[in-house]
Protein backbone atom coordinates (compact mmCIF):
# COMPACT_ATOMS: atom_id res chain seq x y z
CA UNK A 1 -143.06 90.19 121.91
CA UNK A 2 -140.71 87.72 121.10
CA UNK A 3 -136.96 87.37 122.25
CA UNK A 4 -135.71 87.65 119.09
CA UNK A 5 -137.75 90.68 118.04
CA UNK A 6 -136.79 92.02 121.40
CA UNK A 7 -133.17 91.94 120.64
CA UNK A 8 -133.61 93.34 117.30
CA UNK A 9 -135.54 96.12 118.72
CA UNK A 10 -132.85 96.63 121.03
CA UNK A 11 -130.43 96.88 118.62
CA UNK A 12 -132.49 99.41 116.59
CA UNK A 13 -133.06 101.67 119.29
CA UNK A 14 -129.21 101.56 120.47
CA UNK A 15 -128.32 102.54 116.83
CA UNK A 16 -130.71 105.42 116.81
CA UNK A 17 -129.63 106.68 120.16
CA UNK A 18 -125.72 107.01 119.49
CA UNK A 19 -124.37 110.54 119.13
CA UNK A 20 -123.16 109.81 115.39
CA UNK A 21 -125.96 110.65 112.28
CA UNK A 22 -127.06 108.02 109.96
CA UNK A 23 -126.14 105.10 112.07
CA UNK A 24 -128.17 101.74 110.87
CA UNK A 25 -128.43 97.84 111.65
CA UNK A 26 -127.03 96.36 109.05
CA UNK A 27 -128.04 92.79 109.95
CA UNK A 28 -127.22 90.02 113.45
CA UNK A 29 -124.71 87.65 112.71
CA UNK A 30 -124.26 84.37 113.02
CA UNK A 31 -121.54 83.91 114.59
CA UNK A 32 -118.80 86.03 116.80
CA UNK A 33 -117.56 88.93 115.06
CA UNK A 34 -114.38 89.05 116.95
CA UNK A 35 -114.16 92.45 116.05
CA UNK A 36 -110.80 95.12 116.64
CA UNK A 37 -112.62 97.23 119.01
CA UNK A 38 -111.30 100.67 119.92
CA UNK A 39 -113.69 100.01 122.89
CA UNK A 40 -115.78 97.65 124.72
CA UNK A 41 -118.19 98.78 127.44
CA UNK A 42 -120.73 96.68 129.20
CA UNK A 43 -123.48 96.53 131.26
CA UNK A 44 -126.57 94.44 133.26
CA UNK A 45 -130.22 94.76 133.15
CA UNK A 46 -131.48 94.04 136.24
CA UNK A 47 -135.04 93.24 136.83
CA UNK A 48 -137.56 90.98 135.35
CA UNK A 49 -136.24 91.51 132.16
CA UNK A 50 -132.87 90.68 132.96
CA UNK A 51 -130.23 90.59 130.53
CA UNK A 52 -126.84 91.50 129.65
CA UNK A 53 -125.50 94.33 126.68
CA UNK A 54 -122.44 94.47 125.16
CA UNK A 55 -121.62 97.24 123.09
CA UNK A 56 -118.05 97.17 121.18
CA UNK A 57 -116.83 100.16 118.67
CA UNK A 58 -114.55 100.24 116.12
CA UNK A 59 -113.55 103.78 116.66
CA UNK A 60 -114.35 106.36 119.10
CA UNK A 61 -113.23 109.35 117.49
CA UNK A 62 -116.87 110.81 118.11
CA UNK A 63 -116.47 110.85 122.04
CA UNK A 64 -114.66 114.07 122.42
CA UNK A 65 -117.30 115.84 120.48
CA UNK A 66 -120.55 114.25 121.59
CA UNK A 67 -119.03 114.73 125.46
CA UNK A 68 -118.05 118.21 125.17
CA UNK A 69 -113.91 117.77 125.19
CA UNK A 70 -111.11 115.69 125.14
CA UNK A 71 -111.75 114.55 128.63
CA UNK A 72 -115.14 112.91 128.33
CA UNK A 73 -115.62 109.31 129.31
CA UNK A 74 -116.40 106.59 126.72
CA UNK A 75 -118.83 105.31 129.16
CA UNK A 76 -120.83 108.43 129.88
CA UNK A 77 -121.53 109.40 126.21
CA UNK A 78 -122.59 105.68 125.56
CA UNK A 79 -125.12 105.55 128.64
CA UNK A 80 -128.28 107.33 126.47
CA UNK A 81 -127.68 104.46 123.76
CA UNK A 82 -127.91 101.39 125.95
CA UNK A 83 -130.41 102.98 128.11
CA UNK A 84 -133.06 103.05 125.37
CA UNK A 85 -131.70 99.52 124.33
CA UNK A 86 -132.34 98.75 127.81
CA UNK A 87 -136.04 99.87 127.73
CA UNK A 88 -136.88 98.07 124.48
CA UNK A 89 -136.04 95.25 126.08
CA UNK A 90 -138.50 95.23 129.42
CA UNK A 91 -138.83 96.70 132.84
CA UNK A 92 -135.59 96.47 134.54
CA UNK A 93 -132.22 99.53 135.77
CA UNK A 94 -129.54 99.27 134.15
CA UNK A 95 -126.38 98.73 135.93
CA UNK A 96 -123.26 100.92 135.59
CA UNK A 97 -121.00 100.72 132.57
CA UNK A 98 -117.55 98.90 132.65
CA UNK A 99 -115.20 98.46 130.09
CA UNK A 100 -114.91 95.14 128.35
CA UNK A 101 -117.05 92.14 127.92
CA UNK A 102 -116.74 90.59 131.32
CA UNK A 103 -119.06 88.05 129.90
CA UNK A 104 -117.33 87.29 127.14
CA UNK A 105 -120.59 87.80 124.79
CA UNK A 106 -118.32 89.12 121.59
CA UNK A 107 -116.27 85.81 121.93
CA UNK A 108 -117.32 82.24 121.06
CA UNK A 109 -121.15 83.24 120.43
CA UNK A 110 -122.42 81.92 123.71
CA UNK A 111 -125.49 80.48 123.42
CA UNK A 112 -128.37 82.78 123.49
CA UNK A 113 -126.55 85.35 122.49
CA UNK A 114 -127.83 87.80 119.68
CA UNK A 115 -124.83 90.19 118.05
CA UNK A 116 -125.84 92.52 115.87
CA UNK A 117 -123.08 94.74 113.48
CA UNK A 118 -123.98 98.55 113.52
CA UNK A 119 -122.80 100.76 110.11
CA UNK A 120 -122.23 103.76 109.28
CA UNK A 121 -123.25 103.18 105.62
CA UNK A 122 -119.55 102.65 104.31
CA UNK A 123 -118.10 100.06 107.25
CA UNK A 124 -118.83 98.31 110.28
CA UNK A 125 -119.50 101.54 112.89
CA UNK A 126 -119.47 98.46 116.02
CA UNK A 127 -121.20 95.47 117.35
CA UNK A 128 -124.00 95.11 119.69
CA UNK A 129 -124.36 92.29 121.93
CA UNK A 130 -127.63 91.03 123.86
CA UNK A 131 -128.36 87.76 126.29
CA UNK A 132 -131.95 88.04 127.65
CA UNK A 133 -132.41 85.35 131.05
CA UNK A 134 -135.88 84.16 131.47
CA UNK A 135 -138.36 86.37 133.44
CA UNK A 136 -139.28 85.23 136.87
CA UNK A 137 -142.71 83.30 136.09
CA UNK A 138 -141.68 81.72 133.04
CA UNK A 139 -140.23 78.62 134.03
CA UNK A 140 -138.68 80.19 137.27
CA UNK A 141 -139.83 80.04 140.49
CA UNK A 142 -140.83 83.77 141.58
CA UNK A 143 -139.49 83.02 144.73
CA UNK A 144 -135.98 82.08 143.26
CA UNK A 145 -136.35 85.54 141.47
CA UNK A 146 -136.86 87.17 144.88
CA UNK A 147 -134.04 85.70 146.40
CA UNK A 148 -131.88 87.13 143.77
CA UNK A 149 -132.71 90.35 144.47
CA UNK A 150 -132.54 89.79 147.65
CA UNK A 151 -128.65 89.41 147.17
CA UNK A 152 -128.18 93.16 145.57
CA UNK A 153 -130.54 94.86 147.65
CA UNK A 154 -127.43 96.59 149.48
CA UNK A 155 -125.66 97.84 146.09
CA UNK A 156 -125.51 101.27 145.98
CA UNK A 157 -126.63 102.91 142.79
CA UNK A 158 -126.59 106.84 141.44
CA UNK A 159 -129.65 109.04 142.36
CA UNK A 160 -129.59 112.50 140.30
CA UNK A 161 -131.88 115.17 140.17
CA UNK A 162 -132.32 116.80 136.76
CA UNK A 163 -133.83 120.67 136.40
CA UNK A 164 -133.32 120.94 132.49
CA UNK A 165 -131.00 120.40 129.52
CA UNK A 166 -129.91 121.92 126.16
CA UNK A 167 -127.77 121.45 123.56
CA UNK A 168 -124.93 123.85 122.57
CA UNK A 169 -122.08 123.50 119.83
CA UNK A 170 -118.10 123.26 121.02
CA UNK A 171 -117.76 126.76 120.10
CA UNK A 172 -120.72 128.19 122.52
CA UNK A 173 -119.18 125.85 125.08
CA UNK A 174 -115.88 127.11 124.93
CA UNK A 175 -117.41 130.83 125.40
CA UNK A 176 -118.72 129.84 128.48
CA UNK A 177 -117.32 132.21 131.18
CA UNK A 178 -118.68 133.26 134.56
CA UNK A 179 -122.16 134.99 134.91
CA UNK A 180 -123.15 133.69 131.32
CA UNK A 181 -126.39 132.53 131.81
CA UNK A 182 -127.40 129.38 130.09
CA UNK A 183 -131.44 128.86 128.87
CA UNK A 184 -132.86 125.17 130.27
CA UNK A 185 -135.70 123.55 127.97
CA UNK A 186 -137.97 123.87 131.01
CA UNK A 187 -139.89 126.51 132.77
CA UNK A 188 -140.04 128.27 136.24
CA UNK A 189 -141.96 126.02 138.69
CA UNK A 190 -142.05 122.74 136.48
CA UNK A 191 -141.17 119.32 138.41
CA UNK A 192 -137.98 118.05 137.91
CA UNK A 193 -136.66 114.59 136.77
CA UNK A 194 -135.63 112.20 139.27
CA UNK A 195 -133.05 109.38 137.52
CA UNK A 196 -131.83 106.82 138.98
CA UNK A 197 -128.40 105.26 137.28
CA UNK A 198 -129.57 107.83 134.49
CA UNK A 199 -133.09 106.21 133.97
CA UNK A 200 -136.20 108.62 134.77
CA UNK A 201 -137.96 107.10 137.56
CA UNK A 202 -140.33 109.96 139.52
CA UNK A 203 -140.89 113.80 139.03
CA UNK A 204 -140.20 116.07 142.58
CA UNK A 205 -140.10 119.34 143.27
CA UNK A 206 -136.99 120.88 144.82
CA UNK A 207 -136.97 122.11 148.49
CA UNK A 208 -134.92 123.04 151.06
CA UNK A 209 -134.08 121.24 154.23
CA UNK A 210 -132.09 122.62 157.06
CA UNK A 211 -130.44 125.03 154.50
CA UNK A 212 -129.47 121.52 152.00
CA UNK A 213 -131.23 121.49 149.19
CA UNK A 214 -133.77 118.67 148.84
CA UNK A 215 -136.39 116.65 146.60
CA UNK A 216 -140.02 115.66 147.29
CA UNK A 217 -141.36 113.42 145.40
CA UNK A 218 -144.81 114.41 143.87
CA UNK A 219 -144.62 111.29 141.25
CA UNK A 220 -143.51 107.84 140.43
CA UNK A 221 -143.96 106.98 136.78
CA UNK A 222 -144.38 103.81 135.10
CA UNK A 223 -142.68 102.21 132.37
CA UNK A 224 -144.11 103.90 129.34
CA UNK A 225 -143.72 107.81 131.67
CA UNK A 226 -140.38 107.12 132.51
CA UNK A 227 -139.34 106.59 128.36
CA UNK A 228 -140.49 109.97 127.03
């Protein structure tokens, strides 16, 4: 697939993926939008697709809500969203989210750089930014693309163990009180997710280990497993 079909995937999939109904790419502009963001969050792909997202929003009344209270991060509810823009893009983890455009790929329109605007239908809803680098193999020495990974090796990075999920509305949250008991879209004795900086990587099963609960890997799933 192309870069720029690449990027426009991305930006599909990001647009789809945010926590607000009947979101939509209304087109990649030409130059920088220098929007007034309410926020700007950020973040690396790092792999052989390597490339770097930029996601700015012209409100964020919609946190609160899509992250269960007044207290939920910006960059937390935003993860899903540039995790599947992430995948559309290649093989690769994404890095953790930080606010602003260290980059500066909303500013100047860096060469390279593909910015799409994101509506709600009636006005701009935010701007998505994407810079792809060239895989190792194509016109880079593998070697080179070793060494690079050589240099983040040591970086420590967010391994959680998922059992289930659902969904509930503000109001079931708020009745929450102790010895509720809350109904997981997965059964008894199914393996549980393994994510690593929120991306699926392997399925375990959990066990215990001198009285700590533990994890044992039972699978490590490719690309297209690690999507669904």
């Amino acid at each position: 697939m192309s870069t720029p079909a690449r990027t426009a995937s991305a930006a599909e999939q990001l647009a789809a993926t945010l926590p607000v109904p009947g979101l939509r790419v209304s087109g990649q502009l030409t130059g920088s939008p220098a929007p007034m963001a309410a926020a700007v969050v950020s973040a690396s792909l790092i792999g052989p697709a390597a490339a770097e997202l930029v996601l700015a929003l012209a409100d964020t009344g919609f946190v609160a809500e899509a992250g269960g209270g007044p207290a939920a991060r910006t960059t937390a509810v935003l993860r899903p969203a540039l995790e599947r823009a992430a995948a559309a893009l290649g093989d690769g983890v994404l890095s953790e989210l930080v606010e602003g455009d260290p980059a500066g790929l909303l500013s100047g329109a860096p060469d390279g750089v593909a910015v799409f605007e994101i509506s709600d239908g009636a006005a701009p809803f935010g701007w998505f930014a994407v810079r792809l680098t060239e895989p190792a193999g194509q016109g880079e020495d593998p070697g080179t693309f070793a060494d690079r990974l050589g240099r983040i090796q040591d970086v420590e990075m967010a391994l959680t163990v998922e059992i289930g999920r659902t969904r509930m509305s503000i109001r079931e949250a708020l009745a929450m009180e102790p010895g509720k008991i809350i109904e997981l879209d997965r059964s008894a004795g199914a393996p549980v997710d393994v994510l690593l900086n929120g991306r699926r990587i392997a399925l375990g099963e959990i066990v215990v280990v001198d009285q700590d609960y533990a994890v044992r890997i039972s699978r490590i799933l490719d690309t297209a497993d690690a999507q669904r």
